[in-house]
PDB file of N, CA and C in Angstrom:
ATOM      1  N   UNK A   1      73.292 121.354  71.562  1.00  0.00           N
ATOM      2  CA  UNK A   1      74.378 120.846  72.374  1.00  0.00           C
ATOM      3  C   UNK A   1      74.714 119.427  71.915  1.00  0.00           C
ATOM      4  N   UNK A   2      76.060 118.965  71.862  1.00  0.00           N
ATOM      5  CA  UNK A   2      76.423 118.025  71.262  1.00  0.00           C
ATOM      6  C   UNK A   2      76.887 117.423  72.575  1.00  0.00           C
ATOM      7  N   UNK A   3      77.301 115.864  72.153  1.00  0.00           N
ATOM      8  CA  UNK A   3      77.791 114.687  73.430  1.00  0.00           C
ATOM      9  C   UNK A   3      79.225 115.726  73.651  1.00  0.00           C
ATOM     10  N   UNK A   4      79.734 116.125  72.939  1.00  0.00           N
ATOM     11  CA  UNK A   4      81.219 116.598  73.060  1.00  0.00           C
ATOM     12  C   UNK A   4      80.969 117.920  74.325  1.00  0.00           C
ATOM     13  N   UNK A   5      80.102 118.604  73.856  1.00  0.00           N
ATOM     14  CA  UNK A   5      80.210 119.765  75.021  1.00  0.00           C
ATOM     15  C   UNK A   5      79.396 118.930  76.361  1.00  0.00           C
ATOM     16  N   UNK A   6      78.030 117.828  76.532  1.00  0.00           N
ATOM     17  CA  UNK A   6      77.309 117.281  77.873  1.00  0.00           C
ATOM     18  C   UNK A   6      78.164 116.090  77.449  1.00  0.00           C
ATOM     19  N   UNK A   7      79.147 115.397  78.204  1.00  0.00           N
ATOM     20  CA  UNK A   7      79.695 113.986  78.167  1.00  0.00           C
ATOM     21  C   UNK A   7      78.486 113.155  78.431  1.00  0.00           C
ATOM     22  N   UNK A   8      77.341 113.613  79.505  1.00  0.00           N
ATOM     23  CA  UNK A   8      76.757 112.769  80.497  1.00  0.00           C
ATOM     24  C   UNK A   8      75.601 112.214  79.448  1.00  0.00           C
ATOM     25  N   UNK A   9      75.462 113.118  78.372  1.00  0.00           N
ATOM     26  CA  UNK A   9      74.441 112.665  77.697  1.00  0.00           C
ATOM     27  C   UNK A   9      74.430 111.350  77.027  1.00  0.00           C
ATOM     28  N   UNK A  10      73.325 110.336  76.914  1.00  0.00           N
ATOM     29  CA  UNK A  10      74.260 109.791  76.149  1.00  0.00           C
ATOM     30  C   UNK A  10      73.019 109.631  74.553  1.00  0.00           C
ATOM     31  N   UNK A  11      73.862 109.146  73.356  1.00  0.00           N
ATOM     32  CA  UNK A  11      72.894 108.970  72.220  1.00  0.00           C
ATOM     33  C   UNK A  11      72.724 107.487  71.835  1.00  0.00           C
ATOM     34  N   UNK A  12      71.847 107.570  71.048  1.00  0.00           N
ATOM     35  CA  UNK A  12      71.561 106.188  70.679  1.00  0.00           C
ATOM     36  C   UNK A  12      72.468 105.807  68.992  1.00  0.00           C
ATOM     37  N   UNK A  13      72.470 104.710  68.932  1.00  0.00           N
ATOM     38  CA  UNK A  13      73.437 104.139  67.528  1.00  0.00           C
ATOM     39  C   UNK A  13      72.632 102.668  67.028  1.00  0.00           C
ATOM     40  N   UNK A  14      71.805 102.937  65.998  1.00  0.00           N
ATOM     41  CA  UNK A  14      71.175 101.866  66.174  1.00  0.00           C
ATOM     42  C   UNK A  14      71.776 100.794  64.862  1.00  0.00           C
ATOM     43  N   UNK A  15      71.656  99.668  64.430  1.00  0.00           N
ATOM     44  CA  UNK A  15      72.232  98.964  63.264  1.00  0.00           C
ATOM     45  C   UNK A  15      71.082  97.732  63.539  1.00  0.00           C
ATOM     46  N   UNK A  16      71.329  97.900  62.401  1.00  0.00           N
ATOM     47  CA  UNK A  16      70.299  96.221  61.790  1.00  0.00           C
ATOM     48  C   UNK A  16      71.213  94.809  61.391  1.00  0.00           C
ATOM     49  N   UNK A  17      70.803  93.970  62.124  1.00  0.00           N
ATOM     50  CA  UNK A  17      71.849  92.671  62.579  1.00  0.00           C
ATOM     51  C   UNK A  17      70.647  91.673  61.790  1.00  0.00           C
ATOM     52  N   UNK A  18      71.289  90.364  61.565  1.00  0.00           N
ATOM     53  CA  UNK A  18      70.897  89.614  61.627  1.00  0.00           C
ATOM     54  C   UNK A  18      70.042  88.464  62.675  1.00  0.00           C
ATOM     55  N   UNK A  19      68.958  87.875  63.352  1.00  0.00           N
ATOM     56  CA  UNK A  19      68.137  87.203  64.092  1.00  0.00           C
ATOM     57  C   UNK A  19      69.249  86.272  64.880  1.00  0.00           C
ATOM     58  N   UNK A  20      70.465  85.642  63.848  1.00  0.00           N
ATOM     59  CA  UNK A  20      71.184  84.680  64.762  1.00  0.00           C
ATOM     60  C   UNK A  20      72.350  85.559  65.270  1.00  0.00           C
ATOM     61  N   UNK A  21      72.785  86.680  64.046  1.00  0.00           N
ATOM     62  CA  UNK A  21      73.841  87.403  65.094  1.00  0.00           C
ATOM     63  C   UNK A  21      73.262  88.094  66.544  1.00  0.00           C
ATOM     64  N   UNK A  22      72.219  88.291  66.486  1.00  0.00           N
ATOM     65  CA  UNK A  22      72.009  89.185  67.981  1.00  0.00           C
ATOM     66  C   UNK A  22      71.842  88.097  68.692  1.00  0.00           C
ATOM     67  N   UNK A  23      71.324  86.730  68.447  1.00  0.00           N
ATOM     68  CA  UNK A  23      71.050  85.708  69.274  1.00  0.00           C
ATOM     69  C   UNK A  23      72.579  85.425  69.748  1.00  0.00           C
ATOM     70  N   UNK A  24      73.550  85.322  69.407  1.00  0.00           N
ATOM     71  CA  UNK A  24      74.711  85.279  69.311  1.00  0.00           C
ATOM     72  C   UNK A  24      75.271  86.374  70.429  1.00  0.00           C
ATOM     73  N   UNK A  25      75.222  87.432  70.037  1.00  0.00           N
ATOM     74  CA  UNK A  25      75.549  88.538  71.076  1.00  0.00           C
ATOM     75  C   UNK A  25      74.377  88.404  72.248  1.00  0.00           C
ATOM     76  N   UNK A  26      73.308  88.105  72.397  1.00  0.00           N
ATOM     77  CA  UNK A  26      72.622  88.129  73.724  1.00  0.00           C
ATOM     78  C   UNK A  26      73.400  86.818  74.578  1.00  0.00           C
ATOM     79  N   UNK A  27      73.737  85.609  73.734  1.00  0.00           N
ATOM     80  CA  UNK A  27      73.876  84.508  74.298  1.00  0.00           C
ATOM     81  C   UNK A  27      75.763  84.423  75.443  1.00  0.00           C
ATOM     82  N   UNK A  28      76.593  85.634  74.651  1.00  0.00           N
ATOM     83  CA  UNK A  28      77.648  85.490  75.175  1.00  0.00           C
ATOM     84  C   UNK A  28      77.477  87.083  76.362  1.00  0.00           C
ATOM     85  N   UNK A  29      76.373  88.174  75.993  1.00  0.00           N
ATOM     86  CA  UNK A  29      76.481  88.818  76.497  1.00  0.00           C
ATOM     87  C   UNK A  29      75.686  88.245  78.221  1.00  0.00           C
ATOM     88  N   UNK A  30      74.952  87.557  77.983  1.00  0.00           N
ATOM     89  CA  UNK A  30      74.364  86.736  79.499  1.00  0.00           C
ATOM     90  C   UNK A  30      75.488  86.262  80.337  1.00  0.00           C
ATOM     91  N   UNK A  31      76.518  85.316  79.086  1.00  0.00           N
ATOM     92  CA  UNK A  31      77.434  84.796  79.733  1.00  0.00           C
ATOM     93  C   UNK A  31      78.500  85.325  80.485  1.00  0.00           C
ATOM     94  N   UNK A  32      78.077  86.839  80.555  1.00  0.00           N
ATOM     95  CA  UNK A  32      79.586  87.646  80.835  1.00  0.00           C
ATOM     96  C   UNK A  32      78.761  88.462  82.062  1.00  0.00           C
ATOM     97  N   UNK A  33      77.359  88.432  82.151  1.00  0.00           N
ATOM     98  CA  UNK A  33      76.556  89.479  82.986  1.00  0.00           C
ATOM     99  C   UNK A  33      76.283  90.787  82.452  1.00  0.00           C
ATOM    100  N   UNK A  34      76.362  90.988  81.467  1.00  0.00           N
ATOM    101  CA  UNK A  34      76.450  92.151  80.678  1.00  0.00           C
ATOM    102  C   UNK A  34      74.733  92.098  80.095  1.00  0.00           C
ATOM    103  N   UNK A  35      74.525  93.620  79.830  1.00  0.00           N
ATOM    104  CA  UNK A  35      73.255  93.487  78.674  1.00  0.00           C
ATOM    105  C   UNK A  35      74.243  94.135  76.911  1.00  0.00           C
ATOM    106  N   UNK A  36      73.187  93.414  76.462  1.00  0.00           N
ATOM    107  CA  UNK A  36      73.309  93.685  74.799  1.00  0.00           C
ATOM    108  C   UNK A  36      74.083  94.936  74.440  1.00  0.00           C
ATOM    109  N   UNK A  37      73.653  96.257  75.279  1.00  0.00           N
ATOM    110  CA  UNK A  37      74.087  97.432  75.024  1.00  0.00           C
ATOM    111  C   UNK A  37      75.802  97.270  75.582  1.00  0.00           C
ATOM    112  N   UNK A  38      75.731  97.174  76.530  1.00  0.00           N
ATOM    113  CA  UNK A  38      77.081  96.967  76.940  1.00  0.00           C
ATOM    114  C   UNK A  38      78.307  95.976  76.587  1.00  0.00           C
ATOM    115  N   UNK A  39      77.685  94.948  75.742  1.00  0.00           N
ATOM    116  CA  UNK A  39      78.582  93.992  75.422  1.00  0.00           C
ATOM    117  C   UNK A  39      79.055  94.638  74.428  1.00  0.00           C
ATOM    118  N   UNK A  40      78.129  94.780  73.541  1.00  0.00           N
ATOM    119  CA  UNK A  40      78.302  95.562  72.408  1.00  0.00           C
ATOM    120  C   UNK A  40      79.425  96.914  71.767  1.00  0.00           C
ATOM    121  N   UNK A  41      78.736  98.417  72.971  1.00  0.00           N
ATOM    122  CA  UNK A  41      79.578  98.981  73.069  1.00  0.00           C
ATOM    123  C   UNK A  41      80.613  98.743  73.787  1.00  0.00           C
ATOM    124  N   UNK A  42      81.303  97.725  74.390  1.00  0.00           N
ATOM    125  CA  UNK A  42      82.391  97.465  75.374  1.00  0.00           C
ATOM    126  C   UNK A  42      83.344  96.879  73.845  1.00  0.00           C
ATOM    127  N   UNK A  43      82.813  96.272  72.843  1.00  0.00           N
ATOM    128  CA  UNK A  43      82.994  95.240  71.704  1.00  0.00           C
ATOM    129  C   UNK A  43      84.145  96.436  71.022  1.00  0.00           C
ATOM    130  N   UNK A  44      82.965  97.471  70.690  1.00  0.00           N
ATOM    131  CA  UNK A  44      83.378  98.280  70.087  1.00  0.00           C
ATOM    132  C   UNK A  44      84.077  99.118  70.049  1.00  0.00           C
ATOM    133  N   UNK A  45      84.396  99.781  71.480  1.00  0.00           N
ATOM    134  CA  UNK A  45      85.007 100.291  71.982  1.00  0.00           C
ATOM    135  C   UNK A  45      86.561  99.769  72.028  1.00  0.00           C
ATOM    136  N   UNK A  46      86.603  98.686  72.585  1.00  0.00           N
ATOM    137  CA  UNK A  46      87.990  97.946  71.811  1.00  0.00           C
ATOM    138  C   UNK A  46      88.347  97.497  71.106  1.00  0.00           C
ATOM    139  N   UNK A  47      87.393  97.308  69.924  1.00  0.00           N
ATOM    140  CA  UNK A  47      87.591  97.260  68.091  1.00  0.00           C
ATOM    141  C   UNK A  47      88.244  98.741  67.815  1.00  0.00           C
ATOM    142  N   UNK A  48      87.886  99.972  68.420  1.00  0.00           N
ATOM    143  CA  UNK A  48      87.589 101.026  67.624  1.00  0.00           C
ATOM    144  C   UNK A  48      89.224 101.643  68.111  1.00  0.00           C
ATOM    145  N   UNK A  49      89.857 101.096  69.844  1.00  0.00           N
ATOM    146  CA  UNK A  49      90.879 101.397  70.179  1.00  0.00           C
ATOM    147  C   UNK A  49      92.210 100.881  69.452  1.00  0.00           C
ATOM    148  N   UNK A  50      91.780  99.337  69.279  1.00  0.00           N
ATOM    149  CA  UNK A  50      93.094  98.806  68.662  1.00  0.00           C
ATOM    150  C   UNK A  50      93.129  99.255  66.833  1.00  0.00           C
ATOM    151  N   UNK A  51      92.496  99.710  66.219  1.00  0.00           N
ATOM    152  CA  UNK A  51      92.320 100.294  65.241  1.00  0.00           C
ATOM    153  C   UNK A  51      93.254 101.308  65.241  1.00  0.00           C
ATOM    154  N   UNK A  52      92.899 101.955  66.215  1.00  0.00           N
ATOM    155  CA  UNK A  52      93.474 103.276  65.992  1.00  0.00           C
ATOM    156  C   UNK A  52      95.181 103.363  66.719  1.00  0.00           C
ATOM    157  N   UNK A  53      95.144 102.434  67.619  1.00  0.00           N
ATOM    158  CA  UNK A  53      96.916 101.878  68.428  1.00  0.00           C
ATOM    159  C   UNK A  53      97.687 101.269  66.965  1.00  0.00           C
ATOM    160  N   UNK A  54      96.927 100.624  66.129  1.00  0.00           N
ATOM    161  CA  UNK A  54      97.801  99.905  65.547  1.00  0.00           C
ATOM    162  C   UNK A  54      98.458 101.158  64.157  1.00  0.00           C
ATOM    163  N   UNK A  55      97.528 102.200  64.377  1.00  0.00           N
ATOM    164  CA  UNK A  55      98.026 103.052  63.464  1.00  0.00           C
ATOM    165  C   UNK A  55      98.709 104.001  63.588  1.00  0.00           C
ATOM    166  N   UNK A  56      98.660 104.247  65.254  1.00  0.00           N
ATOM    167  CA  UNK A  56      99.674 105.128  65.813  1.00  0.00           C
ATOM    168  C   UNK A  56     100.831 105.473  65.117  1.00  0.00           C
ATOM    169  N   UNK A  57     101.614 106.546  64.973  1.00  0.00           N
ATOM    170  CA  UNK A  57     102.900 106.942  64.366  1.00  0.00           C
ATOM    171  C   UNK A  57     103.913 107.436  65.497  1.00  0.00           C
ATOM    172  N   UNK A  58     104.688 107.012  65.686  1.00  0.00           N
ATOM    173  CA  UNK A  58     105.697 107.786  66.773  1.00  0.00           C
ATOM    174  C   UNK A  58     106.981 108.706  65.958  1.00  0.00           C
ATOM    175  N   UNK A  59     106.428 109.473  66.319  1.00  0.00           N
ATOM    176  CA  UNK A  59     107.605 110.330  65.931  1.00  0.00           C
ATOM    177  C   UNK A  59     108.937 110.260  66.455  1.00  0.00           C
ATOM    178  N   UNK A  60     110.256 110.317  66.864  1.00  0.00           N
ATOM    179  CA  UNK A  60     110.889 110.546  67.902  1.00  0.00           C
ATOM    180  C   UNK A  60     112.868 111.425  67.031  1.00  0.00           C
ATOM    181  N   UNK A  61     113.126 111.445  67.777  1.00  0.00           N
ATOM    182  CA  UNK A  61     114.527 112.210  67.666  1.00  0.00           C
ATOM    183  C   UNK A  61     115.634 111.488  67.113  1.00  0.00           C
ATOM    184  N   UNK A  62     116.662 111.362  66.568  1.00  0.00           N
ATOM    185  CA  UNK A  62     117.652 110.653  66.051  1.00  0.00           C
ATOM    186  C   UNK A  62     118.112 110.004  67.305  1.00  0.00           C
ATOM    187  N   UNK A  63     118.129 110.498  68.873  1.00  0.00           N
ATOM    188  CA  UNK A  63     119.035 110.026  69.746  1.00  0.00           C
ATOM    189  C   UNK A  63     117.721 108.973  70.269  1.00  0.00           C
ATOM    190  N   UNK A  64     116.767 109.382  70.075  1.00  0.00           N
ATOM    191  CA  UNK A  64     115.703 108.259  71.010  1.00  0.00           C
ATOM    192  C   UNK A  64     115.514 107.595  69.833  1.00  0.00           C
ATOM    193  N   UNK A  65     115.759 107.536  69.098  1.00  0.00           N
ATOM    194  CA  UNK A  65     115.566 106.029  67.915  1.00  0.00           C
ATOM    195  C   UNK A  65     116.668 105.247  68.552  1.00  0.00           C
ATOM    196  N   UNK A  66     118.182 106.119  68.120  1.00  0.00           N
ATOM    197  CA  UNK A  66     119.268 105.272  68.585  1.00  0.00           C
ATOM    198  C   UNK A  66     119.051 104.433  70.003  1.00  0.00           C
ATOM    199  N   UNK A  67     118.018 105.189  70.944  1.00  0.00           N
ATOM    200  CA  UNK A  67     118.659 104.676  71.821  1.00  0.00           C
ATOM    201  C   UNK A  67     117.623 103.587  72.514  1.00  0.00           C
ATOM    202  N   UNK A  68     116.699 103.256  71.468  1.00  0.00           N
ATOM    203  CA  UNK A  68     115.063 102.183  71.082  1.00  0.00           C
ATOM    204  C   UNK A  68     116.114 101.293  70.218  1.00  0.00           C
ATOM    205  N   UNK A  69     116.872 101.400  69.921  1.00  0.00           N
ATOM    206  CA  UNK A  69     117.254 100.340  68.737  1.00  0.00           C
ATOM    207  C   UNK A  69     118.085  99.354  69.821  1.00  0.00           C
ATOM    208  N   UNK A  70     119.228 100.118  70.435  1.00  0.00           N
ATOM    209  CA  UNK A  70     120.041 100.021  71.689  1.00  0.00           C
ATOM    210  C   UNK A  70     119.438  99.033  72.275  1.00  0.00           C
ATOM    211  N   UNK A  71     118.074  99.073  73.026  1.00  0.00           N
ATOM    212  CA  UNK A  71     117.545  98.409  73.747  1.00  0.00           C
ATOM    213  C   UNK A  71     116.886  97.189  73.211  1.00  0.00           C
ATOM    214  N   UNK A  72     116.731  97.325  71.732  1.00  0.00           N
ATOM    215  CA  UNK A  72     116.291  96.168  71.563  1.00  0.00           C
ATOM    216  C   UNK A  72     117.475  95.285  71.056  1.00  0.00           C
ATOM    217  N   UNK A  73     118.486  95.679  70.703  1.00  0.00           N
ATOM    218  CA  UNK A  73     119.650  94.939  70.674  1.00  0.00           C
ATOM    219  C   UNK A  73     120.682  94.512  71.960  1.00  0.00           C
ATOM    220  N   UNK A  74     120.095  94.807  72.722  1.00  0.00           N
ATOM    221  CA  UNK A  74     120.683  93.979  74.185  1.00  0.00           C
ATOM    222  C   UNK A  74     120.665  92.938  74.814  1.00  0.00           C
ATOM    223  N   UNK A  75     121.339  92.597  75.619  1.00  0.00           N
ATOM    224  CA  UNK A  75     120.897  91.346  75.715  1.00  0.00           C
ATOM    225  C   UNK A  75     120.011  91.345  77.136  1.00  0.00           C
ATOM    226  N   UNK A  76     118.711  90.504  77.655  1.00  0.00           N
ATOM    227  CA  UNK A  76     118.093  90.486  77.808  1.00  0.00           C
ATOM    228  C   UNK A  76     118.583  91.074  79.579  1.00  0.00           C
ATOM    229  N   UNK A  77     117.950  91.625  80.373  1.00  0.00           N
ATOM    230  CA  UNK A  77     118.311  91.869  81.767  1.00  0.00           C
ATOM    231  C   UNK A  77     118.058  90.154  82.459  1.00  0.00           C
ATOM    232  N   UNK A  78     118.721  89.635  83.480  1.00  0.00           N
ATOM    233  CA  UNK A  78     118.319  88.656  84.344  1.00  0.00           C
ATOM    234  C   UNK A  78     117.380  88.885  84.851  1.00  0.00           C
ATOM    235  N   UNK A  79     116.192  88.040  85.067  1.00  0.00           N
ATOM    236  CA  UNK A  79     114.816  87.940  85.850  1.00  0.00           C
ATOM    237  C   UNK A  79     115.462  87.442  87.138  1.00  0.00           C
ATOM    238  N   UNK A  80     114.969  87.379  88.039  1.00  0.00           N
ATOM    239  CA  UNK A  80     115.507  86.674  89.333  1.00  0.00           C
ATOM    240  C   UNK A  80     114.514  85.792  89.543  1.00  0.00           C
ATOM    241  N   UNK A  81     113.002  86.353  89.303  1.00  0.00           N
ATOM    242  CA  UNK A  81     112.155  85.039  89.975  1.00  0.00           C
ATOM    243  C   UNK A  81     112.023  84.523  88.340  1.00  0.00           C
ATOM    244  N   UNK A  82     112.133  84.822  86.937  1.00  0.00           N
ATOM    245  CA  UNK A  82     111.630  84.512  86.119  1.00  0.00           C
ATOM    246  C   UNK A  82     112.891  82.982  86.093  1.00  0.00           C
ATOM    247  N   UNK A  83     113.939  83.098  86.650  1.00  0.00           N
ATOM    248  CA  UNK A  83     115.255  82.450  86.464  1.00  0.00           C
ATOM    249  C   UNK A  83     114.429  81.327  87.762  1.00  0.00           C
ATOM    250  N   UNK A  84     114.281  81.684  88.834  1.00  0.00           N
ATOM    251  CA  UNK A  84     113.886  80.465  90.309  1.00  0.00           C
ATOM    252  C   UNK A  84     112.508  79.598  89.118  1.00  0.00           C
ATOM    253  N   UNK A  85     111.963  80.476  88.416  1.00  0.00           N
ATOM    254  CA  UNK A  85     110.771  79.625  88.139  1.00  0.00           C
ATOM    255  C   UNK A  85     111.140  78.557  86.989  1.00  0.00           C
ATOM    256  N   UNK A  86     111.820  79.222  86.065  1.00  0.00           N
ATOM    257  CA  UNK A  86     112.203  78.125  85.279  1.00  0.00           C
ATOM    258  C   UNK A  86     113.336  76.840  85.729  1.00  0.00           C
ATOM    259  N   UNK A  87     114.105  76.783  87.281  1.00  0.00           N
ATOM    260  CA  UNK A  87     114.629  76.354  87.611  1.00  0.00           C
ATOM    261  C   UNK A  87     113.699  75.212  88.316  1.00  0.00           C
ATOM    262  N   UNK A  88     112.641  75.135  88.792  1.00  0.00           N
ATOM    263  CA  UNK A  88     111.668  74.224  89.572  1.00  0.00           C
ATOM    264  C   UNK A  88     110.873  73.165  88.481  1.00  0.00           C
ATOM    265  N   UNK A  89     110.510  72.190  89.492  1.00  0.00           N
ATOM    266  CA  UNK A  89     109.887  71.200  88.124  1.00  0.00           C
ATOM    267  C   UNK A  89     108.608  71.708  88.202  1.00  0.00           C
ATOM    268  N   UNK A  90     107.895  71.374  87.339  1.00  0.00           N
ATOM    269  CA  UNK A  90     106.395  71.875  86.962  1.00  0.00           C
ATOM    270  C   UNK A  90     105.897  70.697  88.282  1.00  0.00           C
ATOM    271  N   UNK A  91     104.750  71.327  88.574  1.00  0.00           N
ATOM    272  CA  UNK A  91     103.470  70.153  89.703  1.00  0.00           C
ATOM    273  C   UNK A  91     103.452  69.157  88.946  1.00  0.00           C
ATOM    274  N   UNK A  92     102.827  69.081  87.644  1.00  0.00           N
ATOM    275  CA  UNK A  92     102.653  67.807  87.572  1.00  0.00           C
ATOM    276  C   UNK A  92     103.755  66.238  87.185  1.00  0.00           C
ATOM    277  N   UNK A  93     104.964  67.200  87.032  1.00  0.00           N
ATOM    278  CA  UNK A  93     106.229  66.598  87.058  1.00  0.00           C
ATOM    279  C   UNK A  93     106.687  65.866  88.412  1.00  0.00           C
ATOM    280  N   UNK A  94     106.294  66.295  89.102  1.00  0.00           N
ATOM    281  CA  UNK A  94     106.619  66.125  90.828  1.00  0.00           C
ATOM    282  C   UNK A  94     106.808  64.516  91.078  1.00  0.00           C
ATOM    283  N   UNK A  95     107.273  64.013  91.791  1.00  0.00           N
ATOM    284  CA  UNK A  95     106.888  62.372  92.538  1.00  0.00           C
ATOM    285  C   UNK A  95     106.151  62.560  93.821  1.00  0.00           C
ATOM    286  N   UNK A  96     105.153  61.545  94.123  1.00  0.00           N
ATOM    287  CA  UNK A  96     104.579  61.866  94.979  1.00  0.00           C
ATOM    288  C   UNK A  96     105.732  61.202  96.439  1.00  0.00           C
TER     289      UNK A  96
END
């Protein structure tokens, strides 16, 4: 039986690091509340996602290209609060 057919199982993945890199990963993995295993695979897990997002291919139709191109050639919609916020002075601009 493989992880693919029991999800719950789980396996081990072991790699040989260097003394200051793991000191390195224990030292930020404390800092986060995490143990080693989890920093790690959490690391990897979103190394291994954006890898694979950035290679994504979208296929799409002549009318949904046209109409992705459309949208990025528009001009921008009005924000309402994005418009009030850039209208206010920043805090530390303020007079007391």
């Amino acid at each position: 039986m493989t992880a693919i057919d029991n999800p719950t199982r789980r396996e081990s993945l072991n790699i040989r690091i260097q003394a200051d890199d793991r000191s390195l990963i224990d030292q930020a993995a404390r800092l986060l509340g995490k143990t080693r295993t989890d920093f790690v695979l959490d690391a990897a897990r979103q190394a291994a996602t954006d890898a694979l997002l950035d290679r994504t291919l979208f296929q799409v139709d002549e009318a949904a290209y046209a109409a992705f191109l459309e949208r990025l050639d528009a001009p921008p919609e009005p924000n309402e609060r994005l418009q009030r916020s850039l209208g206010q002075r920043p805090i530390w601009d303020k007079q007391a």
